[in-house]
C-alpha atoms as a PDB file:
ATOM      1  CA  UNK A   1      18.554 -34.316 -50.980  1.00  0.00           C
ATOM      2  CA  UNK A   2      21.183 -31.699 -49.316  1.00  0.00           C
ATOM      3  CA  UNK A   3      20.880 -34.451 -46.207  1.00  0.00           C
ATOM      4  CA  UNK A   4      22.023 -37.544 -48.014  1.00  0.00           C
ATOM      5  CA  UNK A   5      25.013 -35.341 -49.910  1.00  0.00           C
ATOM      6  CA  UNK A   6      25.959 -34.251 -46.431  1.00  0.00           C
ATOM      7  CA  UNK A   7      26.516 -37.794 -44.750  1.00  0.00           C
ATOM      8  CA  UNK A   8      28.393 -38.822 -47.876  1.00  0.00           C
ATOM      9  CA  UNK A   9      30.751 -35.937 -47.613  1.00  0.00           C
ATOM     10  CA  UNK A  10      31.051 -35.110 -43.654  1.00  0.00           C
ATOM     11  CA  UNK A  11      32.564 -36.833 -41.268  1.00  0.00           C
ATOM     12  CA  UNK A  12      30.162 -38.714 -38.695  1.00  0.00           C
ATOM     13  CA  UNK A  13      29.112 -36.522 -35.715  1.00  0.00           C
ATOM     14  CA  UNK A  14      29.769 -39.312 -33.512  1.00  0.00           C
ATOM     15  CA  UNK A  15      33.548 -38.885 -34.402  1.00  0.00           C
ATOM     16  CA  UNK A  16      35.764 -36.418 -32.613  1.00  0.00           C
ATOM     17  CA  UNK A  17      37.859 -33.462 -34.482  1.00  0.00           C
ATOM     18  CA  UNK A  18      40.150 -31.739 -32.327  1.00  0.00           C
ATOM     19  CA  UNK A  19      38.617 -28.442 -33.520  1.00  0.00           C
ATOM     20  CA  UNK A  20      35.043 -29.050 -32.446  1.00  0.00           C
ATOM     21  CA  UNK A  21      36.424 -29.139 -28.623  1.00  0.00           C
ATOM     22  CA  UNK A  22      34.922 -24.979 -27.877  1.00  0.00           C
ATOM     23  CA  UNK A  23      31.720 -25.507 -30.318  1.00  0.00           C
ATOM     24  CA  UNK A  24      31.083 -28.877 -27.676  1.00  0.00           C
ATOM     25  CA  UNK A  25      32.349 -27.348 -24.396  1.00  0.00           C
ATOM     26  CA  UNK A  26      29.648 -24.347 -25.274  1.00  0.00           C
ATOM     27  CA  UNK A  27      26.279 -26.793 -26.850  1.00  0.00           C
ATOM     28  CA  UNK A  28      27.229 -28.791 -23.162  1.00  0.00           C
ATOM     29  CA  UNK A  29      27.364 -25.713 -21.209  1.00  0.00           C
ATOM     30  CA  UNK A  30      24.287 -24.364 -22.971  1.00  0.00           C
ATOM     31  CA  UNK A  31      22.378 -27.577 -22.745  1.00  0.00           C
ATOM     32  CA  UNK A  32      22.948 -27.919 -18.968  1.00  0.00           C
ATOM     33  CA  UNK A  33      21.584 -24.066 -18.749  1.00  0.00           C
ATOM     34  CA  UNK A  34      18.530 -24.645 -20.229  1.00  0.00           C
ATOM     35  CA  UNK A  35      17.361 -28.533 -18.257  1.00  0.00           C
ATOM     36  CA  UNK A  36      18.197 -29.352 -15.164  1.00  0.00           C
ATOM     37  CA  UNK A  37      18.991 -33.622 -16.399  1.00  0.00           C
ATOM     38  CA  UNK A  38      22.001 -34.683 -17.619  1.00  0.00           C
ATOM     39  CA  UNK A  39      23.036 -34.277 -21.308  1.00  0.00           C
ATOM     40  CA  UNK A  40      24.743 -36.770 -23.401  1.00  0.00           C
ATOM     41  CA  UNK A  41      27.805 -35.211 -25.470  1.00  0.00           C
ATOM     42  CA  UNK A  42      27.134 -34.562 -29.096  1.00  0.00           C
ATOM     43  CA  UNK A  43      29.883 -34.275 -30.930  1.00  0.00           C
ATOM     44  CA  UNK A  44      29.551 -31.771 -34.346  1.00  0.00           C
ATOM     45  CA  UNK A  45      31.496 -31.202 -37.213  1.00  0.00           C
ATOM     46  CA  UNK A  46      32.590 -27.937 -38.457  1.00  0.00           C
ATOM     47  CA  UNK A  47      32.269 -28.394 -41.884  1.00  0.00           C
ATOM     48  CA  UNK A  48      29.180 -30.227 -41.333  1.00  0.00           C
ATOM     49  CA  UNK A  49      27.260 -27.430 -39.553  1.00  0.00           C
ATOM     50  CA  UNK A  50      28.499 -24.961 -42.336  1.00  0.00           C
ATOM     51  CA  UNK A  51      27.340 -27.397 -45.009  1.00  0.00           C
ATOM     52  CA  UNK A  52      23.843 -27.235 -43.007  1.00  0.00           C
ATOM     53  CA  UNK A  53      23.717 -23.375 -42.649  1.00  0.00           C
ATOM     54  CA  UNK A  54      24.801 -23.083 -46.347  1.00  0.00           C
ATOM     55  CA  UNK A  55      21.936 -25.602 -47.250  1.00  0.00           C
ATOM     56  CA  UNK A  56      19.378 -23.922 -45.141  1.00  0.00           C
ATOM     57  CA  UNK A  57      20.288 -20.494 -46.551  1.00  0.00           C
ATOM     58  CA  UNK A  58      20.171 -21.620 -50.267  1.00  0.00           C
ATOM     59  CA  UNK A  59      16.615 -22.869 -49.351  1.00  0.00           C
ATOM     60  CA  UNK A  60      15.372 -19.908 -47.208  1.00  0.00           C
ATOM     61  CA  UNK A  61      17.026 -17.177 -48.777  1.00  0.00           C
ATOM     62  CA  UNK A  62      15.253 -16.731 -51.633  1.00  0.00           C
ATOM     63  CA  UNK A  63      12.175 -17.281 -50.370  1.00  0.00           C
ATOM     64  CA  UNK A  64      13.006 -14.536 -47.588  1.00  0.00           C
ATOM     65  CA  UNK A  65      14.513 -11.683 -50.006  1.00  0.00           C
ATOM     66  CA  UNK A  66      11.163 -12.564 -52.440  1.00  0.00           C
ATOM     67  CA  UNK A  67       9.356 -11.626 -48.947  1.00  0.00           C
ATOM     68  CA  UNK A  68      11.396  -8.751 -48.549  1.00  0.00           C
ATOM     69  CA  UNK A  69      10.461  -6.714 -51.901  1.00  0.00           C
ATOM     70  CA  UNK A  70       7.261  -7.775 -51.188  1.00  0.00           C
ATOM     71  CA  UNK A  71       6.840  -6.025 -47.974  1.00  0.00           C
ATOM     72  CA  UNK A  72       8.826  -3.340 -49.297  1.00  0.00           C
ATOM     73  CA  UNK A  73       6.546  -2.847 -52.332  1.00  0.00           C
ATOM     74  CA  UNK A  74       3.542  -3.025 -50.083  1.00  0.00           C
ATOM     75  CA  UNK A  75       4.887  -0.663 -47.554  1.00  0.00           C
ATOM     76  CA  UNK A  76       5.490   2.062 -50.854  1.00  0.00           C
ATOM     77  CA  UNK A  77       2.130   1.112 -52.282  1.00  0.00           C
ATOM     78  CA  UNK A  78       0.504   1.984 -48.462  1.00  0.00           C
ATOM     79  CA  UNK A  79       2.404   5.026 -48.722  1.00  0.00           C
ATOM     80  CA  UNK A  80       1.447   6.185 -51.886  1.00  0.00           C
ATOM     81  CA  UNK A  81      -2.288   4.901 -51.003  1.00  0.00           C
ATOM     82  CA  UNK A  82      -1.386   7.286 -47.768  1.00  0.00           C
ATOM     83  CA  UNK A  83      -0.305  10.050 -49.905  1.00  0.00           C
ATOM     84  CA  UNK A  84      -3.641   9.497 -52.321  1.00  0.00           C
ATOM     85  CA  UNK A  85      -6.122   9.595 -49.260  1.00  0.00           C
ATOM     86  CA  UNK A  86      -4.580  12.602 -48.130  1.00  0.00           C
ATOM     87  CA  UNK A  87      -5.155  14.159 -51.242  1.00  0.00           C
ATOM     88  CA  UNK A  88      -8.356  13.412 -51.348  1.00  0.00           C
ATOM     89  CA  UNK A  89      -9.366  14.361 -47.643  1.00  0.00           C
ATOM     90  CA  UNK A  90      -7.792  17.474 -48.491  1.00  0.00           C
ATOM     91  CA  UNK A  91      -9.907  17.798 -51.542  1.00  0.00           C
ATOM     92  CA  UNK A  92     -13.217  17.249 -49.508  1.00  0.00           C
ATOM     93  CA  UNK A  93     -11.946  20.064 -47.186  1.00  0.00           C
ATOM     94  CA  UNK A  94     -12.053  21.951 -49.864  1.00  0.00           C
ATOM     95  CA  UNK A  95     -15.370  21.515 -50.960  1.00  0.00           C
ATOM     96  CA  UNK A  96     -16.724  22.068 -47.584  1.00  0.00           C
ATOM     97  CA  UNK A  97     -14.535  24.960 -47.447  1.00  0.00           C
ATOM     98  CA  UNK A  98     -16.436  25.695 -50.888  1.00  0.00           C
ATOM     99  CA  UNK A  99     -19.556  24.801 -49.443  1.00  0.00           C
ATOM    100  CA  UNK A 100     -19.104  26.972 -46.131  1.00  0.00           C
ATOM    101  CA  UNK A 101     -18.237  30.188 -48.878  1.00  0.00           C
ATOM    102  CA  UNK A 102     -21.287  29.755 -51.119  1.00  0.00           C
ATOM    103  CA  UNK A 103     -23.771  29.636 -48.253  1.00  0.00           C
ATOM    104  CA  UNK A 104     -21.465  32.824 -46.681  1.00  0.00           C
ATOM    105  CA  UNK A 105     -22.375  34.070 -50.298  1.00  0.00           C
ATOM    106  CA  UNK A 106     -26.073  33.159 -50.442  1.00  0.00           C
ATOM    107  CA  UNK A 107     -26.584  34.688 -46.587  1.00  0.00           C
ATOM    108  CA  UNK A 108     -24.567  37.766 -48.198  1.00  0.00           C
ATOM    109  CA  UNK A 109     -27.208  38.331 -50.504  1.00  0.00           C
ATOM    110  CA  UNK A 110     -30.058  37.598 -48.385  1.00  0.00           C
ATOM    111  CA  UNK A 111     -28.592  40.734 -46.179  1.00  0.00           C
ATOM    112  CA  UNK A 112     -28.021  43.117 -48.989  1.00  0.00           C
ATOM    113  CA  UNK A 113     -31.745  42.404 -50.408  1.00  0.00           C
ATOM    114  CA  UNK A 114     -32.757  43.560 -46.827  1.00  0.00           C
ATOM    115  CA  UNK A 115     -30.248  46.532 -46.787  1.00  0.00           C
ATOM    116  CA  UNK A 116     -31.475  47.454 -50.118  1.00  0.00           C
ATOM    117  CA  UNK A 117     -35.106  47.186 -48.794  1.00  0.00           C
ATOM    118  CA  UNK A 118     -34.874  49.309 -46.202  1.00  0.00           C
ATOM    119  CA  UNK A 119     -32.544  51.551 -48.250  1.00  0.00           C
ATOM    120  CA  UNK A 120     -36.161  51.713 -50.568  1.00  0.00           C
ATOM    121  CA  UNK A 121     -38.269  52.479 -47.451  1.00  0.00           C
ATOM    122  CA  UNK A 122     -36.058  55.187 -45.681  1.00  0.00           C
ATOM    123  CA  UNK A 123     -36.105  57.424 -49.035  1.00  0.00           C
ATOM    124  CA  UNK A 124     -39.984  56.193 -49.507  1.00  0.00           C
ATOM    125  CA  UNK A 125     -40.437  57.804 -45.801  1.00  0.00           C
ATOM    126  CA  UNK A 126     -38.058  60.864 -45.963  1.00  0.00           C
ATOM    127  CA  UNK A 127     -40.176  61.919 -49.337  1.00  0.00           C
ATOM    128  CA  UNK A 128     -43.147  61.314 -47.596  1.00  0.00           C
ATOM    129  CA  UNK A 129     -42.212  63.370 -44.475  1.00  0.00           C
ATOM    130  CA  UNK A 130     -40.813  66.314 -46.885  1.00  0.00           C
ATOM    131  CA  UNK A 131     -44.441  66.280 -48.407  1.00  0.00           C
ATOM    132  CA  UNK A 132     -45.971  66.428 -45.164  1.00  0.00           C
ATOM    133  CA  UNK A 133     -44.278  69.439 -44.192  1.00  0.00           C
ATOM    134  CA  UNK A 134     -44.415  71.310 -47.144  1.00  0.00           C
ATOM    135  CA  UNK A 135     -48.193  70.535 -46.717  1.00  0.00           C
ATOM    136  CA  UNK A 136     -48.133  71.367 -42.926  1.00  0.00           C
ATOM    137  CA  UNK A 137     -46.098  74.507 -44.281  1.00  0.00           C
ATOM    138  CA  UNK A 138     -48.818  75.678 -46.781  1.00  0.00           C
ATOM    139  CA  UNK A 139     -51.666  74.852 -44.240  1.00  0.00           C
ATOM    140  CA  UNK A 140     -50.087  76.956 -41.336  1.00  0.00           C
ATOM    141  CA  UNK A 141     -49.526  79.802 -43.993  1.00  0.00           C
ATOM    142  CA  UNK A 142     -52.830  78.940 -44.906  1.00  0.00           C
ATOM    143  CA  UNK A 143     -54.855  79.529 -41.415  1.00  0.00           C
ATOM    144  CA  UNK A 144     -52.146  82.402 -40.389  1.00  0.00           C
ATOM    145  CA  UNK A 145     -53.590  83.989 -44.267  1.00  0.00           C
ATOM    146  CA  UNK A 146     -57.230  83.368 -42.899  1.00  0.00           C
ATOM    147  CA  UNK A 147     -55.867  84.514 -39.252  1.00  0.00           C
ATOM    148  CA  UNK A 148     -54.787  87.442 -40.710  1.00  0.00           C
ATOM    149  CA  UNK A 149     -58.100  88.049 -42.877  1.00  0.00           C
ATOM    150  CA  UNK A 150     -60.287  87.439 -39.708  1.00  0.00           C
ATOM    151  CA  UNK A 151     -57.948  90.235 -37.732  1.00  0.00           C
ATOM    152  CA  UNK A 152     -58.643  92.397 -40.645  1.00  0.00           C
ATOM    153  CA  UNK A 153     -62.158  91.980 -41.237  1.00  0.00           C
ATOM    154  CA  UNK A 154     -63.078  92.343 -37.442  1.00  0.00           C
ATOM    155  CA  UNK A 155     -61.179  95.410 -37.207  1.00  0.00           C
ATOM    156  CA  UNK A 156     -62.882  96.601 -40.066  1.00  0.00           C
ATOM    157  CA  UNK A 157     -66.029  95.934 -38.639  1.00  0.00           C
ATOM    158  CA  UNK A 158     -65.058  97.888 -35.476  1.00  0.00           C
ATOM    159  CA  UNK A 159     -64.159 100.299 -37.237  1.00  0.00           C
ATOM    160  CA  UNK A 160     -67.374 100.320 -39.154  1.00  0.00           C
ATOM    161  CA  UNK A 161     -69.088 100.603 -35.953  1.00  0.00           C
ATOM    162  CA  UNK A 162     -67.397 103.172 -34.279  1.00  0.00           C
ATOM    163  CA  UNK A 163     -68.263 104.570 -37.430  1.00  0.00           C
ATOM    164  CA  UNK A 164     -72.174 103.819 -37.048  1.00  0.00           C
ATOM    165  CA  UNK A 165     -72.056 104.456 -33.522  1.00  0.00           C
ATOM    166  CA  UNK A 166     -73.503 107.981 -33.238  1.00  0.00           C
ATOM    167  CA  UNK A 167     -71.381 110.998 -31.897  1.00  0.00           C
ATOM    168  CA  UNK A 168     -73.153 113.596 -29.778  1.00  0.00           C
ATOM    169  CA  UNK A 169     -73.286 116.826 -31.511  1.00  0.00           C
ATOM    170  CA  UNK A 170     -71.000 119.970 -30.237  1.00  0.00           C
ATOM    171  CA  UNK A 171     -73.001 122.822 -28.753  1.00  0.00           C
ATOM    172  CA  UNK A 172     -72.783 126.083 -30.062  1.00  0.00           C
END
């Protein structure tokens, strides 16, 4: 459609306005740049070539700016997805964190049961080694009693026999 209302209103290209003579000179130039075989002149209008770009804009254009807030609403919906994962890998962190303290906890425990044991056992064995000595106490007062007793009664007994053992009688 925009082609036929352009070659009703434009001039041909094959005609030659004065103020196409730099836009030629530089398509020639550029032409003979890029292949090394001769190029034909081609002539272009001005008003023609801004009819084109205006035509191929009002085509593109929207199309392109649709694909614009598209990419931009995709780009902020990847960085609020970003955002959201972040969140959540943070969140697991925590748990494990969480995780790490209620085992810490548990072992905790575990190790104050055992102090608490041994606690139990160090009193059970310091009674038990205060009986013992009050009962090693009372048996060494015990045998130094009987010790005593036996010193006694054997030096009663010599006694008694110096007392039996007759005495020779005085002269007179």
């Amino acid at each position: 459609m925009e082609v036929e209302e352009m070659e009703d209103e434009g001039p041909s290209l094959q005609s030659d306005p004065p103020h196409c003579e730099d836009l030629q000179l530089e398509l020639h130039h550029s032409l003979r740049l890029e292949s090394p075989a001769p190029v034909e002149s081609v002539f272009v209008d001005k008003k023609a070539v801004d009819k084109l770009t205006e035509g191929l804009l009002s085509h593109y254009l929207p199309d392109l700016q649709n694909s614009k807030g598209t990419l931009q609403e995709l780009t902020q919906n990847q960085l609020i997805l970003l955002d959201t994962l972040d969140q959540e890998v943070t969140k697991f962190r925590d748990c494990n964190t969480l995780l790490d303290l209620n085992s810490l906890f548990t072992e905790a425990k575990v190790y104050h049961n055992k102090l608490v044991n041994i606690r139990k056992e160090m009193i059970m064995l310091h009674e038990k080694t205060t009986k013992l000595k009050k009962r090693a106490l009372k048996l060494q007062q015990q045998k130094q009693k009987e010790a005593l007793e036996k010193e006694q009664q054997r030096e009663k007994e010599l006694e008694r026999e110096r007392q039996l053992i007759a005495k020779p009688a005085k002269r007179t």
